[in-house]
Protein backbone atom coordinates (compact mmCIF):
# COMPACT_ATOMS: atom_id res chain seq x y z
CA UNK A 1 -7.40 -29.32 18.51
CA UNK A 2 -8.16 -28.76 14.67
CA UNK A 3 -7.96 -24.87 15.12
CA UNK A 4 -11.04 -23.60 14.36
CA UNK A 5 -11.81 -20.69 16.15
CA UNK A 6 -14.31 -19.09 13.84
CA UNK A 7 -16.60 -21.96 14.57
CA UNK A 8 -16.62 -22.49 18.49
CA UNK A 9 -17.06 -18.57 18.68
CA UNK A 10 -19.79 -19.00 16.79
CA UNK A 11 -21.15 -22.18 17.63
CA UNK A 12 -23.91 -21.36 20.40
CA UNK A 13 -25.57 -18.43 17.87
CA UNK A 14 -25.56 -21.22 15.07
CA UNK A 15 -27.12 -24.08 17.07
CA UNK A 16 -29.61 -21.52 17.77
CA UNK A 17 -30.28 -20.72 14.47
CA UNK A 18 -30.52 -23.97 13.41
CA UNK A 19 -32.69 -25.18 16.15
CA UNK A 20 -35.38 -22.40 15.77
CA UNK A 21 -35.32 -22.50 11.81
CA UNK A 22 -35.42 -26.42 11.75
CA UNK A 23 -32.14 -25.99 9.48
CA UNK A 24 -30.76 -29.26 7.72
CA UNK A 25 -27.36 -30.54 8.70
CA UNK A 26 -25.99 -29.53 5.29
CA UNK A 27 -27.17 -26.26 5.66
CA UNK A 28 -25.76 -25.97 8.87
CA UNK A 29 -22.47 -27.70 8.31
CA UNK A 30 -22.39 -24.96 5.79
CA UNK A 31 -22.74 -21.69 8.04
CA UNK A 32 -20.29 -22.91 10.01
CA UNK A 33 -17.39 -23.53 7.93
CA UNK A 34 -18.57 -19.95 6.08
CA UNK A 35 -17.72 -18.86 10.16
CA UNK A 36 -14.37 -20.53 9.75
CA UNK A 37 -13.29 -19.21 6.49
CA UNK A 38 -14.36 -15.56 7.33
CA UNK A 39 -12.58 -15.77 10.96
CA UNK A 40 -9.33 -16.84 9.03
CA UNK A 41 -9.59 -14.12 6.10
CA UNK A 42 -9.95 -11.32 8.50
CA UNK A 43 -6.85 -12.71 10.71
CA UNK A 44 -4.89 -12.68 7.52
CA UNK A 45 -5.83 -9.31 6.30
CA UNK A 46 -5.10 -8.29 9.58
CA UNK A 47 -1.68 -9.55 9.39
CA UNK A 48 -0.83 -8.41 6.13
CA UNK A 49 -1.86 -4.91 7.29
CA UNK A 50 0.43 -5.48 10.51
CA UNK A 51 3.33 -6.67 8.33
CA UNK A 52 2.88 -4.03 5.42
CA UNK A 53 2.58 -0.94 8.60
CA UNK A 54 0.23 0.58 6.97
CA UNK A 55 -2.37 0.69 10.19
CA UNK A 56 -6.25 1.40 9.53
CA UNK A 57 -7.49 4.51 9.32
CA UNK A 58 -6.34 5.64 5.95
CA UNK A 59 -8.36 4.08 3.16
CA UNK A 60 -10.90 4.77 0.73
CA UNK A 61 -14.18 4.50 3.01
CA UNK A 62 -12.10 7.69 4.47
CA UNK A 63 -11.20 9.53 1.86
CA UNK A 64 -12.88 13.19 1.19
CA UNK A 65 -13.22 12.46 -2.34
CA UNK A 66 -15.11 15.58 -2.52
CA UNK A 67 -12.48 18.33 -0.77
CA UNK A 68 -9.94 17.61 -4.12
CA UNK A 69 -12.18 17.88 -7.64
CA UNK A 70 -8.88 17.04 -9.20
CA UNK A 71 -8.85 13.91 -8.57
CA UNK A 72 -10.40 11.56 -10.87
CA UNK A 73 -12.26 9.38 -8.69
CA UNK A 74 -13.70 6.66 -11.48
CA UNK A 75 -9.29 6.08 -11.78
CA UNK A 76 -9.13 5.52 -7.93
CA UNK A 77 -11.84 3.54 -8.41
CA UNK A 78 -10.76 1.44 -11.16
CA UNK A 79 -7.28 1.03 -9.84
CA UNK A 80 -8.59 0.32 -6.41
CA UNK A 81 -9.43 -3.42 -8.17
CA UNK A 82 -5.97 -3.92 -7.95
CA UNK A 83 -5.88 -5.39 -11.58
CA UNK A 84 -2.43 -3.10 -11.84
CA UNK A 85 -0.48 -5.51 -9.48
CA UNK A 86 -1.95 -8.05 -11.92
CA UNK A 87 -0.19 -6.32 -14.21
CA UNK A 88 3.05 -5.67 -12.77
CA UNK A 89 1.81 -1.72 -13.36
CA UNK A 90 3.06 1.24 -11.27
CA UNK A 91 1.51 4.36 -10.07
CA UNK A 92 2.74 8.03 -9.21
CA UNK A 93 0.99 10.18 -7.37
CA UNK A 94 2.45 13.51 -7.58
CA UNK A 95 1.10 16.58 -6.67
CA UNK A 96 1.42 19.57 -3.40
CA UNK A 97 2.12 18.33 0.44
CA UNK A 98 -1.07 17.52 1.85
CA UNK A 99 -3.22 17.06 -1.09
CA UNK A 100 -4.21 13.31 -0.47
CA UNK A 101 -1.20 11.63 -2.14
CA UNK A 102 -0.20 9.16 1.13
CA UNK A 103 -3.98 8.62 1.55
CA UNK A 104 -4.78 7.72 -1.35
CA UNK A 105 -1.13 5.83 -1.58
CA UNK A 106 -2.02 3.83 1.51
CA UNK A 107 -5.90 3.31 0.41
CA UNK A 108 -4.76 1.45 -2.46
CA UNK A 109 -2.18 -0.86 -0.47
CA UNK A 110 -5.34 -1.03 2.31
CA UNK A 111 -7.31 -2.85 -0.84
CA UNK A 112 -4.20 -5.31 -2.00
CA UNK A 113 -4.30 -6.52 1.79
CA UNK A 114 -7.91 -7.20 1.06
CA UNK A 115 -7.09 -9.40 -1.92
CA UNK A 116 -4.48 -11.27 0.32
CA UNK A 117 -1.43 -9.62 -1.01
CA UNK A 118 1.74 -8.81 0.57
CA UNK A 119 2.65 -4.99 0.96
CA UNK A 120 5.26 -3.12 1.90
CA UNK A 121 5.54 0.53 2.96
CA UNK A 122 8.54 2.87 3.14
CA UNK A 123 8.70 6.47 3.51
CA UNK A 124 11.66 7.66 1.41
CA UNK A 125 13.89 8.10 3.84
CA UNK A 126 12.98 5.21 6.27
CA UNK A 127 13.64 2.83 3.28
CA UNK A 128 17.53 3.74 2.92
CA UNK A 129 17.72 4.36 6.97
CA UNK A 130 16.42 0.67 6.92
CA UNK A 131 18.69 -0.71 4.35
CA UNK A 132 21.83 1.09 6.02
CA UNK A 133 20.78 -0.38 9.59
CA UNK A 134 20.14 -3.99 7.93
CA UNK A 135 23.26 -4.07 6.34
CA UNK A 136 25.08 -2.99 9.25
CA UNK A 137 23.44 -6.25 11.22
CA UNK A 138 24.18 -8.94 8.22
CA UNK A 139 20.40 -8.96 7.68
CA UNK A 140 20.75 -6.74 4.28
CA UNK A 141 20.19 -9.58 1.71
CA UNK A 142 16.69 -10.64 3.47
CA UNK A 143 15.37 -7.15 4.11
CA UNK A 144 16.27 -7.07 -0.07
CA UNK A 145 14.82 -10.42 -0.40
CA UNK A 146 11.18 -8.75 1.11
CA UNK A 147 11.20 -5.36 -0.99
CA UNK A 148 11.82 -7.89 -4.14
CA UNK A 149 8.80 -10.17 -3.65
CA UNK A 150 6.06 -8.38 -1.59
CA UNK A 151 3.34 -7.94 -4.32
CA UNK A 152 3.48 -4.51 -4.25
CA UNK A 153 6.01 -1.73 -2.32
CA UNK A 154 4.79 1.89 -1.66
CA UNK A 155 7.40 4.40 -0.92
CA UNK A 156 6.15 7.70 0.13
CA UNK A 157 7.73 11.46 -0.55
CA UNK A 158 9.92 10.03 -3.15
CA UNK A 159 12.71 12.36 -4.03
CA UNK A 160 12.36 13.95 -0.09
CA UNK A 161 16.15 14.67 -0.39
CA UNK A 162 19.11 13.51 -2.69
CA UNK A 163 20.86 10.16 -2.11
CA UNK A 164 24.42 8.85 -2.12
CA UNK A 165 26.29 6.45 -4.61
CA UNK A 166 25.84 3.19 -2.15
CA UNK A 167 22.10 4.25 -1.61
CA UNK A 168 21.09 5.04 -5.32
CA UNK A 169 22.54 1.57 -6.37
CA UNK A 170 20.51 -0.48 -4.10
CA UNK A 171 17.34 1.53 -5.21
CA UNK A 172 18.05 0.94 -8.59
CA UNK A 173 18.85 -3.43 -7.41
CA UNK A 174 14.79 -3.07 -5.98
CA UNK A 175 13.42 -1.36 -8.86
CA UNK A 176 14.86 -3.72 -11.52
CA UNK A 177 14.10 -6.70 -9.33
CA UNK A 178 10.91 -5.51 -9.41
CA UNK A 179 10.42 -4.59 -13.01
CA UNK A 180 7.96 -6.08 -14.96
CA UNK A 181 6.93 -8.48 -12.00
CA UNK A 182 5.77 -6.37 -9.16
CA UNK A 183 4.30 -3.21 -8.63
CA UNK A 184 5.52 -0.43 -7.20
CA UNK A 185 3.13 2.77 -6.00
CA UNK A 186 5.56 6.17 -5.17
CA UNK A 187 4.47 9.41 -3.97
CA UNK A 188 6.28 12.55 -4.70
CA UNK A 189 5.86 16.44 -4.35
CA UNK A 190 8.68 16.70 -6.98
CA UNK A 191 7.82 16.74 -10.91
CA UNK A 192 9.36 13.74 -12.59
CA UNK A 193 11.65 15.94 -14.38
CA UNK A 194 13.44 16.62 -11.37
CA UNK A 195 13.50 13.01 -10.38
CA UNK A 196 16.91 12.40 -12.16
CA UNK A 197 18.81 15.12 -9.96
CA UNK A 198 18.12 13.24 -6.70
CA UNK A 199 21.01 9.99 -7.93
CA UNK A 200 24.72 10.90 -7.90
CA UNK A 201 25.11 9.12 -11.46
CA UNK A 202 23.08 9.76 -13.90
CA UNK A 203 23.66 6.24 -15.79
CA UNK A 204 22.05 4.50 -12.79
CA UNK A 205 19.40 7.26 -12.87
CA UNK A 206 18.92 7.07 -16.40
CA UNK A 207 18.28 3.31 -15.80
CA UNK A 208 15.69 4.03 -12.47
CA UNK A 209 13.37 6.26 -14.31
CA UNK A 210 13.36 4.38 -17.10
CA UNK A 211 11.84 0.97 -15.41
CA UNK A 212 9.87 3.28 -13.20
CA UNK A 213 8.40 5.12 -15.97
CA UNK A 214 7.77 2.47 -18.32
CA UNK A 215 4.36 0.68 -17.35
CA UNK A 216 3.10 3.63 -14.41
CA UNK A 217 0.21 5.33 -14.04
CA UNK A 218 0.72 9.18 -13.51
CA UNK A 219 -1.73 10.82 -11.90
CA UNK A 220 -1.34 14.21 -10.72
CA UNK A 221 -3.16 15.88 -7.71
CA UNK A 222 -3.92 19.85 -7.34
CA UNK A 223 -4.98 22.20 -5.12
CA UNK A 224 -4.63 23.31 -1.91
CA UNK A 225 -3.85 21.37 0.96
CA UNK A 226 -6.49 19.29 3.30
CA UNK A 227 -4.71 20.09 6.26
CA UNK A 228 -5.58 23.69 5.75
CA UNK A 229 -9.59 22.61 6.35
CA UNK A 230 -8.60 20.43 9.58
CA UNK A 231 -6.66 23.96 11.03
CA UNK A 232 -8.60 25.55 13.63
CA UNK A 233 -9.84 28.93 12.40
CA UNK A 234 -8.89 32.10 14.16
CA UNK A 235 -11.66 34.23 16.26
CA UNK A 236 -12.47 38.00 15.98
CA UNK A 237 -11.20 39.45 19.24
C-alpha cells in the first residue's frame, strides 16, 4: 500500500542477510530503505531518459575516446559533471559528419539524466516539424512551455538546412527564454560563421548567435569519420 517496491523485491535476500550476519534492526532498517531509494532513482533516470528520447546506448562508457585524438577528453570529462547546466553554459560541438558530435552530444544529456535533470532532444529539423505540427493542434504554447524549462535542450545538425521567417522567430523565442537560465548543447557540421545565413533576417539572427555565443563552450572535432572503421572492408578477388 505505501509503494515500496524496492523493498519487497528485495526483502527475502535482506532477511537473509540479516539472519546469517546477526545484523541489528538499525542496520537492517537501513539496507532496506538504501533498496528503496536506489529502486526509485533508477525508475526516474529511466524516465527522464524516456521523456528526453535519447535511448541508451550512446554515452560515455561507449565512446571510442581513442579512434578521435582530437578530442580533448579531460573537457568531456570535466563537462560531463554537468557543472555547465549549473551555469546556464552552452556547448557546440562542431566538426565533420560522423566524427562523434551526436555521441558525445547525447553522452552528455545521458549524464544530466543521471543528476535527475530534465532533457530534451531535437534533431534540427524534427524541432521545427514539431513546432509546426503542435501549433497546428493548439498544443504550441506547451510544447514551448517544455523547450523553455527542461534543464537542458540538445538540438542536433544545427544549421541542416535554412529556415523560414515563422520558424527563425520561434527559435530565436527558445533561445532567449533560455538565455542565461538553461543550457543549451547544439551540434553542427557548419562553421559558426555560416550560422547567420541559415535565418531569413539577419536582425533576429544577429540576436540568436549572439545569446548562443555568449556563455558556450566551442569545441571542435577533426578527422575522419567513425563510420568509415564500422564499413565492412572489401576482399581481394
Amino acid at each position: 500500500n505505501l509503494k515500496l517496491s524496492g523493498m519487497l523485491q528485495n526483502l527475502d535476500v535482506r532477511l537473509m542477510e540479516a539472519e546469517q550476519h546477526d545484523l541489528a534492526y538499525t542496520e537492517f532498517l537501513s539496507m532496506m530503505l538504501t533498496d528503496e531509494l536506489e529502486t526509485r532513482t533508477a525508475r526516474k533516470i529511466s524516465r527522464l531518459l524516456h521523456a528526453a528520447g535519447l535511448g541508451t546506448d550512446k554515452t560515455l562508457e561507449t565512446f571510442d575516446f581513442a579512434f578521435n585524438p582530437s578530442i580533448n577528453t579531460k573537457l568531456i570529462r570535466a563537462l560531463a559533471s554537468c557543472r555547465f547546466i549549473e551555469r546556464s553554459e552552452g556547448i557546440f560541438l562542431l566538426g565533420p559528419t560522423g566524427t562523434g558530435k551526436t555521441h558525445l552530444a547525447k553522452a552528455l544529456a545521458h549524464q544530466a539524466c543521471r543528476r535527475m535533470l530534465s532533457v530534451g532532444f531535437y534533431s534540427f529539423h524534427q524541432l521545427f516539424a514539431e513546432l509546426a505540427m503542435a501549433d497546428l493542434q493548439n498544443r504550441l504554447s506547451r510544447m514551448m512551455k517544455r523547450l523553455l524549462h527542461v534543464d537542458l535542450l540538445v538540438i542536433d545538425d544545427f544549421g541542416f538546412k535554412t529556415i523560414d521567417q515563422q520558424s527563425a522567430e520561434r527559435f530565436y523565442a527558445i533561445v532567449d527564454g533560455r538565455f542565461g537560465r538553461k543550457s543549451i548543447i547544439l551540434t553542427s557540421n557548419r562553421a559558426i560563421t555560416d550560422w547567420g545565413g541559415l535565418f531569413p533576417d539577419p536582425i533576429i539572427a544577429n540576436a540568436i548567435m549572439d545569446r548562443l555565443a555568449h556563455t558556450s563552450h566551442q569545441i571542435i572535432i577533426k578527422g575522419q569519420s567513425y563510420r568509415k572503421k564500422l564499413a565492412p572492408k572489401s576482399e581481394d578477388a
